[in-house]
PDB file of N, CA and C in Angstrom:
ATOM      1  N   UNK A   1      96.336 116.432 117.489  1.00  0.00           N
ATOM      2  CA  UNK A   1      96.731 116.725 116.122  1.00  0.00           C
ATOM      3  C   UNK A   1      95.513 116.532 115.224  1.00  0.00           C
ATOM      4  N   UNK A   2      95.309 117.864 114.549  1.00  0.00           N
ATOM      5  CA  UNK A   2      94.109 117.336 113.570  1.00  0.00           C
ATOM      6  C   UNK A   2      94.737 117.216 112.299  1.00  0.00           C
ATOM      7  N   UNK A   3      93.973 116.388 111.542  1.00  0.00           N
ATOM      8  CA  UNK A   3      94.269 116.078 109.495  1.00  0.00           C
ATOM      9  C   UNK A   3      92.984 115.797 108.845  1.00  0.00           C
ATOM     10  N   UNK A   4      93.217 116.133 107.729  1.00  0.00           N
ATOM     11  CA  UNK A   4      92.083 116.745 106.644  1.00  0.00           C
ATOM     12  C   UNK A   4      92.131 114.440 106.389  1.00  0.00           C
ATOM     13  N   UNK A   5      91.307 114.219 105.784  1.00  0.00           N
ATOM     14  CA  UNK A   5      90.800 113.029 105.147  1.00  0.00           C
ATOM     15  C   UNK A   5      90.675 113.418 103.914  1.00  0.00           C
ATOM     16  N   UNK A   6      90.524 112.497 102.790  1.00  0.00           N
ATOM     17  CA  UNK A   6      90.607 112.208 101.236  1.00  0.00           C
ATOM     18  C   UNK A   6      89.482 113.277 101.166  1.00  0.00           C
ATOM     19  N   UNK A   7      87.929 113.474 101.819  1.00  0.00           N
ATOM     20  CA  UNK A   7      87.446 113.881 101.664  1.00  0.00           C
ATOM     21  C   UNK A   7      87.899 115.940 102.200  1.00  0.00           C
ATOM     22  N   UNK A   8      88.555 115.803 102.549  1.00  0.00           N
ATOM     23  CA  UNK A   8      88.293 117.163 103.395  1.00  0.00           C
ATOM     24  C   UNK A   8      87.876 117.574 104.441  1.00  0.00           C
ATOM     25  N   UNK A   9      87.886 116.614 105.589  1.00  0.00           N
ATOM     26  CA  UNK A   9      87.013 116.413 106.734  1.00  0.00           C
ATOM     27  C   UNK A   9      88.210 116.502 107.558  1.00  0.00           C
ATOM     28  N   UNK A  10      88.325 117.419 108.948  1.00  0.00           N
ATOM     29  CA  UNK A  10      89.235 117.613 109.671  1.00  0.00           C
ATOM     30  C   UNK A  10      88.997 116.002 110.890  1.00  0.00           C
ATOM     31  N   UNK A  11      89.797 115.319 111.385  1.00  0.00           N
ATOM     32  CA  UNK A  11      89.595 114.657 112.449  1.00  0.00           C
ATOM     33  C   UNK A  11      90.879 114.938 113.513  1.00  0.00           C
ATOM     34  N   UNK A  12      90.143 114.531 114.453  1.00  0.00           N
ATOM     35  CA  UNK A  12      91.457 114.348 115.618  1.00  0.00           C
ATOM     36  C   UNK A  12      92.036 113.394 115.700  1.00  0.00           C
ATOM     37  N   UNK A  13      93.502 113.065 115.650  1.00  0.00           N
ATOM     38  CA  UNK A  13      94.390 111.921 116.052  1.00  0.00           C
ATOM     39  C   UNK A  13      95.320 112.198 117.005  1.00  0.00           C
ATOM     40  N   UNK A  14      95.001 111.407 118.249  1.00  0.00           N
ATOM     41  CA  UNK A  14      95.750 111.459 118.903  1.00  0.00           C
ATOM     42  C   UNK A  14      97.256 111.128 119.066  1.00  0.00           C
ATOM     43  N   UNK A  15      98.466 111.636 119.605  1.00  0.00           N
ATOM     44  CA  UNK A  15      99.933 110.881 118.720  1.00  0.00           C
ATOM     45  C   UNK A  15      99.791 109.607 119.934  1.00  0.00           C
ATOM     46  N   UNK A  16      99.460 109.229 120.634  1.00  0.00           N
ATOM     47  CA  UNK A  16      99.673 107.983 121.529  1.00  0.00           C
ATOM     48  C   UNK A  16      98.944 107.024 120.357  1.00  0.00           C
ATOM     49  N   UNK A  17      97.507 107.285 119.809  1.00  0.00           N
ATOM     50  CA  UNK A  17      96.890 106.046 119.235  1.00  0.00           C
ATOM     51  C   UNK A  17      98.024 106.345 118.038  1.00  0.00           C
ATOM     52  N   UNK A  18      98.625 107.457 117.066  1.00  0.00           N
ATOM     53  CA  UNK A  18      99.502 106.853 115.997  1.00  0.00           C
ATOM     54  C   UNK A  18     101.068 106.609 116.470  1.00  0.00           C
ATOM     55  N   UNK A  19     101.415 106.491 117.549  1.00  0.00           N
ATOM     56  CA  UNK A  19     102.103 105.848 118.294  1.00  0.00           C
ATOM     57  C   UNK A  19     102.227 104.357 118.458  1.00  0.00           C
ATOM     58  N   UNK A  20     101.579 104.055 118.811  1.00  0.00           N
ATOM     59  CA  UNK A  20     100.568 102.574 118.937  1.00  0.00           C
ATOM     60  C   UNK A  20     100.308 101.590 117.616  1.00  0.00           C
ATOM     61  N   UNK A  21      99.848 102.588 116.860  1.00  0.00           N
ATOM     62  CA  UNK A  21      99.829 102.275 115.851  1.00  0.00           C
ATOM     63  C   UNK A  21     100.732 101.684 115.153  1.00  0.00           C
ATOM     64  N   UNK A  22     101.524 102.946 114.967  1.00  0.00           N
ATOM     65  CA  UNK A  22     103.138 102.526 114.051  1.00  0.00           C
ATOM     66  C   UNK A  22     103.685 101.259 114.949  1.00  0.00           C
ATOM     67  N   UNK A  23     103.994 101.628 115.971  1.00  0.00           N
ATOM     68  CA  UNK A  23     104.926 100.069 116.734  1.00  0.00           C
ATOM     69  C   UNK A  23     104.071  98.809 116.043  1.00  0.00           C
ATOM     70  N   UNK A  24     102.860  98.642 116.248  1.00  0.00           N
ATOM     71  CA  UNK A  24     102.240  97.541 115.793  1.00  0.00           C
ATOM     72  C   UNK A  24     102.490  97.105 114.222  1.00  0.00           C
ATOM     73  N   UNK A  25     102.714  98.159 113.800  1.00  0.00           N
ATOM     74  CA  UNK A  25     103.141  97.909 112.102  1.00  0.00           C
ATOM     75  C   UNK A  25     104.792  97.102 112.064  1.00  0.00           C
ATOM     76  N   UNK A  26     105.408  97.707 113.088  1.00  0.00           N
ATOM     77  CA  UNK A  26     106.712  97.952 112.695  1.00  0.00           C
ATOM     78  C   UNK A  26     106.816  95.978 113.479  1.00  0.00           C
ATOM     79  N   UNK A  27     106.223  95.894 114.266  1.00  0.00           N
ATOM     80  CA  UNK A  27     106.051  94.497 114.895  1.00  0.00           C
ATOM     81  C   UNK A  27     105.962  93.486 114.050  1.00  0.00           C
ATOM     82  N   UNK A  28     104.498  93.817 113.476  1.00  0.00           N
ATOM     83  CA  UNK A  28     103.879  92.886 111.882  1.00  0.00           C
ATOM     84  C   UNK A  28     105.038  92.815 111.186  1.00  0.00           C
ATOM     85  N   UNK A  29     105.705  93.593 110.770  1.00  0.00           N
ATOM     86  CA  UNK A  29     106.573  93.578 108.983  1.00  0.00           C
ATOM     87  C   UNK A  29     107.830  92.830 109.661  1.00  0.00           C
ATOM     88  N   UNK A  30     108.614  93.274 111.358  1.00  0.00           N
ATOM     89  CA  UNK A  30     109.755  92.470 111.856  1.00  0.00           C
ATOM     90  C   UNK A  30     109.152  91.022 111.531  1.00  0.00           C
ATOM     91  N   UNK A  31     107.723  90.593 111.806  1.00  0.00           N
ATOM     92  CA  UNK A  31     107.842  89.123 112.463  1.00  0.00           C
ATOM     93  C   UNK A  31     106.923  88.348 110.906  1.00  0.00           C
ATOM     94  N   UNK A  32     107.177  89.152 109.877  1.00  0.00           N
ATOM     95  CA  UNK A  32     106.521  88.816 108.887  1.00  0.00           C
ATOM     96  C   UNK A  32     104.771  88.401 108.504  1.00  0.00           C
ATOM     97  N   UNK A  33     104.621  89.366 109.239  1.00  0.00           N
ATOM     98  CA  UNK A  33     102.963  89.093 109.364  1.00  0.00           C
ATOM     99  C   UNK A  33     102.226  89.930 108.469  1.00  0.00           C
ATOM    100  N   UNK A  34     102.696  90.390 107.211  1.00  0.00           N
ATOM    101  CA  UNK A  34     102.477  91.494 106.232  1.00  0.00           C
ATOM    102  C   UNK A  34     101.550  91.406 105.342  1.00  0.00           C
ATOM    103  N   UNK A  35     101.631  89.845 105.052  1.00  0.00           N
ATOM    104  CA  UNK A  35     100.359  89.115 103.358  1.00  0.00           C
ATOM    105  C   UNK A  35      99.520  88.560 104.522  1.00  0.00           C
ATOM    106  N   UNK A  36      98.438  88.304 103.615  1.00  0.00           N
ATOM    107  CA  UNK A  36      96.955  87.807 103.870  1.00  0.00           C
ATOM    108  C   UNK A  36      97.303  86.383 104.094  1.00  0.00           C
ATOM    109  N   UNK A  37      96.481  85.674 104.740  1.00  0.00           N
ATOM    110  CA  UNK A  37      96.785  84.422 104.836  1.00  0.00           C
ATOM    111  C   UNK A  37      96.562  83.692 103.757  1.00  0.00           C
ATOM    112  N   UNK A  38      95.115  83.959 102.872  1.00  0.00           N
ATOM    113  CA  UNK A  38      94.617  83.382 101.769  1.00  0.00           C
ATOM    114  C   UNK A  38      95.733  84.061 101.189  1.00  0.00           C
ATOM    115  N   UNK A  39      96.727  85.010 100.449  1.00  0.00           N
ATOM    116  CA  UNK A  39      97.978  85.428 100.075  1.00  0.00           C
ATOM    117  C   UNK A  39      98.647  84.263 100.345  1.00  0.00           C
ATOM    118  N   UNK A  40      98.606  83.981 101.086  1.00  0.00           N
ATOM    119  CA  UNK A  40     100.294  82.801 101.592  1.00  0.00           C
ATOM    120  C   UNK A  40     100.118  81.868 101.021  1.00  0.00           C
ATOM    121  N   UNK A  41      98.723  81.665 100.989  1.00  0.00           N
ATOM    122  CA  UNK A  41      98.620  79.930 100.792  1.00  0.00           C
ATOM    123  C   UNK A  41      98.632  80.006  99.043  1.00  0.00           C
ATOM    124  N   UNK A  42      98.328  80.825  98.657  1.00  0.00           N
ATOM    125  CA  UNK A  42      98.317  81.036  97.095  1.00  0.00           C
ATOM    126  C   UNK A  42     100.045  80.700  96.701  1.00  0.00           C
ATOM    127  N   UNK A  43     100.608  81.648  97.231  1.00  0.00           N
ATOM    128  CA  UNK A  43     102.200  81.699  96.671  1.00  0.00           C
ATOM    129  C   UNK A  43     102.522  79.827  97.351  1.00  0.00           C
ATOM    130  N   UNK A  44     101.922  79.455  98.520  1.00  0.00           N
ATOM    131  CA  UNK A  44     102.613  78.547  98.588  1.00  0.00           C
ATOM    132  C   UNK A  44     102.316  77.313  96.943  1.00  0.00           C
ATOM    133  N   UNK A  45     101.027  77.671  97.046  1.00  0.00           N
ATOM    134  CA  UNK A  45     100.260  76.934  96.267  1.00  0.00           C
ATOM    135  C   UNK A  45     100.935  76.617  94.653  1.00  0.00           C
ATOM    136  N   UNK A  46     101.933  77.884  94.226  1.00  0.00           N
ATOM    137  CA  UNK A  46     102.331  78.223  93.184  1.00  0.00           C
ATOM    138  C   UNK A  46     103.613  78.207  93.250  1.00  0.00           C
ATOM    139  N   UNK A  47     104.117  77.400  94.335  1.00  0.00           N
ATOM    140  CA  UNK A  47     105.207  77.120  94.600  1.00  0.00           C
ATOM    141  C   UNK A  47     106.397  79.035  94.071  1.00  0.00           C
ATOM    142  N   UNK A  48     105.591  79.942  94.386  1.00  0.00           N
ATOM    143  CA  UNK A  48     106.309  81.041  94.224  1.00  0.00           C
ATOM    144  C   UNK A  48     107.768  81.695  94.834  1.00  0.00           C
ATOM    145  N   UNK A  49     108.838  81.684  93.998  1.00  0.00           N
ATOM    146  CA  UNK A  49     109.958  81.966  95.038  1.00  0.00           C
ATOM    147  C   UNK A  49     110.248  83.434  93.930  1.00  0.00           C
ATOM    148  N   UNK A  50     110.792  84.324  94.875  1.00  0.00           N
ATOM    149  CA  UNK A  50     110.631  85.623  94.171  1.00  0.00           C
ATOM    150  C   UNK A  50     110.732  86.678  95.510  1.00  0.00           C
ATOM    151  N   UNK A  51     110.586  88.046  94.873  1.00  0.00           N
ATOM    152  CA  UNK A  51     110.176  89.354  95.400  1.00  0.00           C
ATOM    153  C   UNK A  51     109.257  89.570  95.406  1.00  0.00           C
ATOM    154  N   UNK A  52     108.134  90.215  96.565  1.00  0.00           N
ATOM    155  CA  UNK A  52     106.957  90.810  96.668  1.00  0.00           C
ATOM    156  C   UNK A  52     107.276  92.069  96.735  1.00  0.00           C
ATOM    157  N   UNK A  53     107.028  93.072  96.160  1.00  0.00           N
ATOM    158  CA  UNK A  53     107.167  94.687  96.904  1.00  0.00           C
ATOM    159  C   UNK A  53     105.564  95.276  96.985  1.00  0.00           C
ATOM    160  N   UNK A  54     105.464  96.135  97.864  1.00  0.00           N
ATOM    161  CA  UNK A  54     104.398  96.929  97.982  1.00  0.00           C
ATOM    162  C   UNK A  54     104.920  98.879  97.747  1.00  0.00           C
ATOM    163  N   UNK A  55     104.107  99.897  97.539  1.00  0.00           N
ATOM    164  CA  UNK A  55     104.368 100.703  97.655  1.00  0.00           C
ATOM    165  C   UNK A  55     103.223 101.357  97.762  1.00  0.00           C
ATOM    166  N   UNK A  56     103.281 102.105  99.403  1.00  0.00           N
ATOM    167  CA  UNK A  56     101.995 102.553 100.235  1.00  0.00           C
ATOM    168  C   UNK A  56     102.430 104.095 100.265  1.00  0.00           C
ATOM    169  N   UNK A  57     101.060 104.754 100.276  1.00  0.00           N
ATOM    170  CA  UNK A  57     101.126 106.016 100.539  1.00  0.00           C
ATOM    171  C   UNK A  57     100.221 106.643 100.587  1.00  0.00           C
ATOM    172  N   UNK A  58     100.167 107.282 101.767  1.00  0.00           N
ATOM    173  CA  UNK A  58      99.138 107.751 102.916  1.00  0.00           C
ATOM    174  C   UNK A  58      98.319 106.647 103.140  1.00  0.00           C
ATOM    175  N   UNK A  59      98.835 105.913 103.500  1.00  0.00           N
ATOM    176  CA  UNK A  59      97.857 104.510 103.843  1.00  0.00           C
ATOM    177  C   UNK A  59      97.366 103.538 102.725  1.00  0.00           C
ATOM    178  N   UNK A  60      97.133 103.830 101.716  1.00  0.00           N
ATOM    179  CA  UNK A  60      96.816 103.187 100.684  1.00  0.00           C
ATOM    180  C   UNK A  60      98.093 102.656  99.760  1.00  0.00           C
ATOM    181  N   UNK A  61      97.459 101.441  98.865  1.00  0.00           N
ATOM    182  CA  UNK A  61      98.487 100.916  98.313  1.00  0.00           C
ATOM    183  C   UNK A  61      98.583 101.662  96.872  1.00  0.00           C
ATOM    184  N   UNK A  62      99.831 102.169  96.654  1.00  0.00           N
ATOM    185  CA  UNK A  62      99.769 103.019  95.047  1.00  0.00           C
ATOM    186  C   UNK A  62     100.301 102.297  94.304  1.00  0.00           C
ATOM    187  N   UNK A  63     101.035 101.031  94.553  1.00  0.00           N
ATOM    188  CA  UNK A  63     101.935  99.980  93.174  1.00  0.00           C
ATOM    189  C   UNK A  63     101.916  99.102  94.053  1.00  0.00           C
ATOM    190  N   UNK A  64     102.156  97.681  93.585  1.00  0.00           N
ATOM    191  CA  UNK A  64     102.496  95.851  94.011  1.00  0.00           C
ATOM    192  C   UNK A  64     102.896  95.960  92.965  1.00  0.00           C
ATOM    193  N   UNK A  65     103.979  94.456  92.858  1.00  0.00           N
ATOM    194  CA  UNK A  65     104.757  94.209  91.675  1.00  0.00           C
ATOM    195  C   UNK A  65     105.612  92.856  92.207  1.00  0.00           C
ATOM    196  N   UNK A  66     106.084  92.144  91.482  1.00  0.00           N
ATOM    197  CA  UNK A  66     106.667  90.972  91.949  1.00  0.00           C
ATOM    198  C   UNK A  66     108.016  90.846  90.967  1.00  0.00           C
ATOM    199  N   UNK A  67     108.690  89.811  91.873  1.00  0.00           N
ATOM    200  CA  UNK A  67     110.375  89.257  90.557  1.00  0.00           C
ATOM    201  C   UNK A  67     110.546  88.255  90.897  1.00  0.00           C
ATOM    202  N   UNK A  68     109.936  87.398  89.869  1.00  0.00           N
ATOM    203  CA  UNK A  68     110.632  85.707  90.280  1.00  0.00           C
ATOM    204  C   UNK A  68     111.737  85.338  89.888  1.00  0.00           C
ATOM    205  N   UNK A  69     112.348  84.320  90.539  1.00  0.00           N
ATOM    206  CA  UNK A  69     113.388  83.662  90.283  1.00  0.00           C
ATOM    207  C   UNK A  69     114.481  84.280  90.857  1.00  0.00           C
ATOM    208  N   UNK A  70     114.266  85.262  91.780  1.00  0.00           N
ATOM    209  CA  UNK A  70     115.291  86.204  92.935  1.00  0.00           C
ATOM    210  C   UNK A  70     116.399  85.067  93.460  1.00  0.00           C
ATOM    211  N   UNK A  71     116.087  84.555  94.128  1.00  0.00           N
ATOM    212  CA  UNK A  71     116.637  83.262  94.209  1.00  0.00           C
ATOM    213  C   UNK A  71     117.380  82.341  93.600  1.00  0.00           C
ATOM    214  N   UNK A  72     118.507  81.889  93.245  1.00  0.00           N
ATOM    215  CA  UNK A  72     119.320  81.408  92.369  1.00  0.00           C
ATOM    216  C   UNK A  72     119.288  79.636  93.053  1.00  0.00           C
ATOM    217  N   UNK A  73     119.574  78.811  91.875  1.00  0.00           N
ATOM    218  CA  UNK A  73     119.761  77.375  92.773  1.00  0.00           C
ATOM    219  C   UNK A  73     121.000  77.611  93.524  1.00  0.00           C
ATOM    220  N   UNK A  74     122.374  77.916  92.836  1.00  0.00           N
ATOM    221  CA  UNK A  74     123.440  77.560  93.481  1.00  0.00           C
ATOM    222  C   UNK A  74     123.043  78.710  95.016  1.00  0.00           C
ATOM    223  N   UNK A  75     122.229  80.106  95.136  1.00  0.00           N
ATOM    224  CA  UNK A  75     121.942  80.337  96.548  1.00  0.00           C
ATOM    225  C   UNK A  75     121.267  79.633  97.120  1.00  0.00           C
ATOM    226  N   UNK A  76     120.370  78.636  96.610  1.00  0.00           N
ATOM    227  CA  UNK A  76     119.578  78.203  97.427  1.00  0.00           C
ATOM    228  C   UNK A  76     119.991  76.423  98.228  1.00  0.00           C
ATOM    229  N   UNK A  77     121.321  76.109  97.315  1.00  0.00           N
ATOM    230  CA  UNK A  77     121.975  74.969  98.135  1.00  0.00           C
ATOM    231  C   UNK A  77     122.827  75.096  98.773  1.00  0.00           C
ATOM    232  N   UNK A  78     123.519  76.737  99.120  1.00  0.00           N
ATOM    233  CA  UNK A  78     123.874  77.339 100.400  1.00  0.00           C
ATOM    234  C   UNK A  78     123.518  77.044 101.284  1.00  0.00           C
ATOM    235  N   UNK A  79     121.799  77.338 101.155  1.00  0.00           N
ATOM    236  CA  UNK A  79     121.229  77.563 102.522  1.00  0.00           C
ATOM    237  C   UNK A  79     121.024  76.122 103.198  1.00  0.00           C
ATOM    238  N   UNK A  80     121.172  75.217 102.302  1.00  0.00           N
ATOM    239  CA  UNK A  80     120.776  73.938 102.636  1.00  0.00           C
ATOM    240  C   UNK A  80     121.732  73.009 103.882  1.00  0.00           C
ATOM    241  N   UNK A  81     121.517  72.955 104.752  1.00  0.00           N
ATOM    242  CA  UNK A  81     122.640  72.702 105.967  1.00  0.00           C
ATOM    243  C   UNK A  81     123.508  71.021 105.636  1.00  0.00           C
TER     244      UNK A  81
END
């Protein structure tokens, strides 16, 4: 399969390597492996409880945006066993 690049440049992609590819994505986002580590430690840092969204397209990121306080107390002494 060939595709043009940002620039206009034809390359070859093979569908096994974007095969490969995608599963590995789809792996990352199941097992939450999505933010940066220096990311994590920030929100932990900021004691952040909230929504992260991303919105990607063609590979690149076109919007981030966040919503704190997603989380309610009375949900969060639900969860509390």
């Amino acid at each position: 399969m060939k595709a043009k690049d940002e620039k206009g440049a034809m390359h070859n992609h093979q569908p096994e390597e974007e095969d490969g590819a995608f599963a590995e994505l789809r792996r990352r986002v199941r097992t939450s492996e999505v933010l940066s580590s220096a990311l994590q430690k920030l929100l932990e840092r900021v004691h952040f409880t909230g929504r992260i969204s991303v919105v990607v397209q063609n590979g690149r990121i076109l919007k981030s945006g966040y919503e704190e306080g997603y989380f309610t107390r009375r949900h969060e002494e639900r969860m509390i066993p």
